[in-house]
N, C-alpha and C. Protein backbone atom coordinates (compact mmCIF):
# COMPACT_ATOMS: atom_id res chain seq x y z
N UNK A 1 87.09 82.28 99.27
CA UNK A 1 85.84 82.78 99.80
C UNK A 1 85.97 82.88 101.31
N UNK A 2 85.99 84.27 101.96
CA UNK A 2 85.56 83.89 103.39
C UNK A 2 84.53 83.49 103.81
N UNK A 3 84.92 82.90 104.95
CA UNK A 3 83.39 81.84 105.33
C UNK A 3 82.52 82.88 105.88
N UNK A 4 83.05 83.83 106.68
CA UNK A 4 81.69 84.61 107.04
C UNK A 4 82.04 86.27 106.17
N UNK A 5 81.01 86.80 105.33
CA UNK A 5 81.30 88.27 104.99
C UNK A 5 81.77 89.37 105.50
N UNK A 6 81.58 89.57 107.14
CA UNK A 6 81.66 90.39 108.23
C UNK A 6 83.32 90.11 108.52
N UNK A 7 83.71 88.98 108.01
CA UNK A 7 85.39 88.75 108.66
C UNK A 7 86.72 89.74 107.91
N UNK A 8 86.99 90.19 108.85
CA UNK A 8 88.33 90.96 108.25
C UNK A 8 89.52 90.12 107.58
N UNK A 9 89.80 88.69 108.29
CA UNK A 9 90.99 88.59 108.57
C UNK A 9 90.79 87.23 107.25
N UNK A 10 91.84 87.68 106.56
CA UNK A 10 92.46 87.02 105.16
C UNK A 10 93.29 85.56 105.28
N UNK A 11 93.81 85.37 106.29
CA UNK A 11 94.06 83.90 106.62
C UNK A 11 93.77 82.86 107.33
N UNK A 12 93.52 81.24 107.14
CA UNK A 12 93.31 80.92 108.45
C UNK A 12 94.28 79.66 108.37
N UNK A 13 94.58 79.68 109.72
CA UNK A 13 95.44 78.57 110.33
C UNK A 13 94.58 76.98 109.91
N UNK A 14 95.40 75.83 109.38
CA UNK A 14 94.52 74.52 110.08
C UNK A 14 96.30 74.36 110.99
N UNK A 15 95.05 74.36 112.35
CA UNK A 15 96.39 74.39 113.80
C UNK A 15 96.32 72.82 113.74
N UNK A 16 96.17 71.63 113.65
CA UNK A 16 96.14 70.66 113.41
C UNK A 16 97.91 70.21 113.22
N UNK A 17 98.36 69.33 114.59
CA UNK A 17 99.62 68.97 114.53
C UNK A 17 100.43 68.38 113.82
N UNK A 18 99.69 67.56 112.76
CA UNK A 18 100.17 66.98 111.43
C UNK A 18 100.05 67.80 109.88
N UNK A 19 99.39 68.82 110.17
CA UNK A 19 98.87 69.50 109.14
C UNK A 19 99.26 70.96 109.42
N UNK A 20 99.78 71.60 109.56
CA UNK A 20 100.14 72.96 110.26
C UNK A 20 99.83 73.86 109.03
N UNK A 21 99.44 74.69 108.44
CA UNK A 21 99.69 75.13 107.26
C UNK A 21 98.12 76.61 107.64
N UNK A 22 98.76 77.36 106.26
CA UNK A 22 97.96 78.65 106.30
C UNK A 22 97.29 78.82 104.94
N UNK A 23 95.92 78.89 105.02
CA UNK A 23 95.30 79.43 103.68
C UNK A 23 94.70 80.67 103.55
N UNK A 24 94.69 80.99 102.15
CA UNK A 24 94.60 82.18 101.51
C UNK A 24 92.84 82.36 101.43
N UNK A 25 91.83 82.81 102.12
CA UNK A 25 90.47 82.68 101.95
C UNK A 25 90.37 83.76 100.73
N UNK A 26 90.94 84.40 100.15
CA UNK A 26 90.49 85.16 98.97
C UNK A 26 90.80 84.28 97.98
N UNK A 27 91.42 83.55 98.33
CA UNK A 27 92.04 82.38 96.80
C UNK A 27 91.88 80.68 97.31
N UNK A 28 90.72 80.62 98.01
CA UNK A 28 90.30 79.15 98.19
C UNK A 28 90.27 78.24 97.21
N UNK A 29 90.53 77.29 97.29
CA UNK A 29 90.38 75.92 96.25
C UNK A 29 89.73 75.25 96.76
N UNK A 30 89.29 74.73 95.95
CA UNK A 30 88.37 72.59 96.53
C UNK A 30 89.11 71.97 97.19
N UNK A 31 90.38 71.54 96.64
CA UNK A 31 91.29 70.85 97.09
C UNK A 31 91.97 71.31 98.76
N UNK A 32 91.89 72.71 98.87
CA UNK A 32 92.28 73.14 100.74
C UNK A 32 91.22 72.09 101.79
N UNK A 33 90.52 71.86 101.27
CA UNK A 33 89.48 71.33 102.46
C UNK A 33 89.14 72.29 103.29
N UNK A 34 88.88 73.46 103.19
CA UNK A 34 88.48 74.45 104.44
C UNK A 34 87.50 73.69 104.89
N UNK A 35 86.50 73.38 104.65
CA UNK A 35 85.21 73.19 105.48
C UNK A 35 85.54 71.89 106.37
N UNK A 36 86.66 71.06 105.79
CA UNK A 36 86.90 69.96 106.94
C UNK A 36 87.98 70.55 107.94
N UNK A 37 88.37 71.47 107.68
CA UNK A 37 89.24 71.74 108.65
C UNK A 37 88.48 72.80 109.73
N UNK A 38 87.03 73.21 109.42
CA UNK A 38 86.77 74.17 110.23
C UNK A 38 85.79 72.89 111.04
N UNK A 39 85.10 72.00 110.39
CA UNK A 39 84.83 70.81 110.80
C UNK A 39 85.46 70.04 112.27
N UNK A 40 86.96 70.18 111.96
CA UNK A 40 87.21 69.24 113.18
C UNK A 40 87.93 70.22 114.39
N UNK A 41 87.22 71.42 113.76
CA UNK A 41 87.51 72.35 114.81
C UNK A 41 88.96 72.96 114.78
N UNK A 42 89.84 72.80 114.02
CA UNK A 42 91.34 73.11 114.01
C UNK A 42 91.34 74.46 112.90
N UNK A 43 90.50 75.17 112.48
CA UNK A 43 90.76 76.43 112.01
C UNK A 43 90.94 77.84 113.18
N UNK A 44 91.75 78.36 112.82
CA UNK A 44 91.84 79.65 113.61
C UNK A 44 91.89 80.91 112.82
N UNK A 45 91.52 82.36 112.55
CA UNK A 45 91.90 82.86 111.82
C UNK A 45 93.52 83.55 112.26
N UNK A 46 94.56 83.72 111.30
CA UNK A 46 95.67 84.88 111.28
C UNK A 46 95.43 86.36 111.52
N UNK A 47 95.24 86.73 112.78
CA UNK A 47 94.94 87.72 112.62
C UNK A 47 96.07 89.00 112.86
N UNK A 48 97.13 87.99 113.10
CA UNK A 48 98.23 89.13 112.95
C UNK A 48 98.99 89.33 111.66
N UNK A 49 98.01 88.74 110.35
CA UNK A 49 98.71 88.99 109.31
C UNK A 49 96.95 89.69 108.37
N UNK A 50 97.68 90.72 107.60
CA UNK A 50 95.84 91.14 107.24
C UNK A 50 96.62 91.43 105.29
N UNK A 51 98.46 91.23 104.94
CA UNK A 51 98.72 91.23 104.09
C UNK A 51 99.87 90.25 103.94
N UNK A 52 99.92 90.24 102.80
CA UNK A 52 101.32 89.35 101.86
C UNK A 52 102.20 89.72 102.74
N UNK A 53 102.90 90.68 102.99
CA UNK A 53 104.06 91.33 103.58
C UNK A 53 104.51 90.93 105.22
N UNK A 54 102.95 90.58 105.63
CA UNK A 54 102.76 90.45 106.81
C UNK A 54 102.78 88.74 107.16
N UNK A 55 102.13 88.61 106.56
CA UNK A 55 102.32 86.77 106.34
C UNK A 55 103.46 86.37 105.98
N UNK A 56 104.40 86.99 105.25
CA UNK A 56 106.13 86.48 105.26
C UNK A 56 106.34 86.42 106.50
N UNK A 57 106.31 87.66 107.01
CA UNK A 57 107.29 87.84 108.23
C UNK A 57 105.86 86.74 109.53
N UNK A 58 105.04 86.31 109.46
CA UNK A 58 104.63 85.71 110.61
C UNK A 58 105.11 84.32 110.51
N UNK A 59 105.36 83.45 108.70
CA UNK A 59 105.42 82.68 108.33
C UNK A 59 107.32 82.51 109.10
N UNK A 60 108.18 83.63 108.76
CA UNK A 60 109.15 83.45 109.27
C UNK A 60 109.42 83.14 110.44
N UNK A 61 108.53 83.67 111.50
CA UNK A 61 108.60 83.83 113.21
C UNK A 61 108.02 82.26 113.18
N UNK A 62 107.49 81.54 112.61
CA UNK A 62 106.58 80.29 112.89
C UNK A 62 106.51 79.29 111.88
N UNK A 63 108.24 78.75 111.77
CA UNK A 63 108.83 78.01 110.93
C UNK A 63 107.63 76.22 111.04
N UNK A 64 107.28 75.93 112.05
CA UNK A 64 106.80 74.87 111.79
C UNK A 64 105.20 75.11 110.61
N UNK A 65 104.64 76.51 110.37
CA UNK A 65 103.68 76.71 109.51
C UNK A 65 104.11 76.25 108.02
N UNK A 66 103.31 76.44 107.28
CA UNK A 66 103.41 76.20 105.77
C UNK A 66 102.38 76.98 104.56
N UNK A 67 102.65 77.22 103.78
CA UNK A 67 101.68 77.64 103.05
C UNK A 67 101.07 76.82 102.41
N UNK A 68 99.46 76.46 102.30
CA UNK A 68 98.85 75.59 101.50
C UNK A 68 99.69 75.45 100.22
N UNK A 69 99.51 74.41 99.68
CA UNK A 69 100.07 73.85 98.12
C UNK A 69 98.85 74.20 97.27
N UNK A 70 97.90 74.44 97.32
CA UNK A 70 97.23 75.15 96.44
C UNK A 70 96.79 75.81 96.12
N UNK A 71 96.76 77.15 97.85
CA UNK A 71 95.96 78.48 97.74
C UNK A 71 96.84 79.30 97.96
N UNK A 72 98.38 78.66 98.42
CA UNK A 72 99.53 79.76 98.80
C UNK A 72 100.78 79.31 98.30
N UNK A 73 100.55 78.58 97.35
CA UNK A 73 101.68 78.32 96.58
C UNK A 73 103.18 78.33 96.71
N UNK A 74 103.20 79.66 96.67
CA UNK A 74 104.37 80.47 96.66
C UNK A 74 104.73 80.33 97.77
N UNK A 75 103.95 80.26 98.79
CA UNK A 75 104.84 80.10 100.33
C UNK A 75 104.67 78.57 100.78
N UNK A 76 104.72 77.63 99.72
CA UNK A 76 104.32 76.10 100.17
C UNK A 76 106.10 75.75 100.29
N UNK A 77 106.43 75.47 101.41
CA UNK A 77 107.67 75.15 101.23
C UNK A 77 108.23 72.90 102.00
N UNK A 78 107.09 72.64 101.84
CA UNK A 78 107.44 71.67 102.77
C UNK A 78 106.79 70.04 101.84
């Protein structure tokens, strides 16, 4: 679910230095904690990624990221 309807952008960062990782707002879970992460202020949106294709290659440039373990599965590598 994106948090606001008006938002373009399909990912968001928790920039959080122990937690680095990227979720999928079209494929949210319970388990992401979005709302605590927009909570302690450490969400940002991706806005240089607006697809799959595009999120590889940002995920590549920005090895310390991760893909959530439950909304990005496929790119959870850590």
């Amino acid at each position: 679910m994106r948090r606001r309807p008006q938002t373009q952008w399909k990912y968001l960062l928790n920039i959080d230095e122990d937690n680095k990782e990227v979720h999928d707002l079209d494929n949210e879970k319970t388990s992401c904690q979005i709302g605590e992460i927009i909570t302690a202020n450490n969400a940002r949106y991706l806005k240089e990624a607006t697809n799959e294709s595009e999120l590889v290659q940002w995920l590549r440039q920005n090895p310390d990221y991760d893909g959530c373990a439950y909304c990005l599965q496929h790119h959870h590598r850590k």
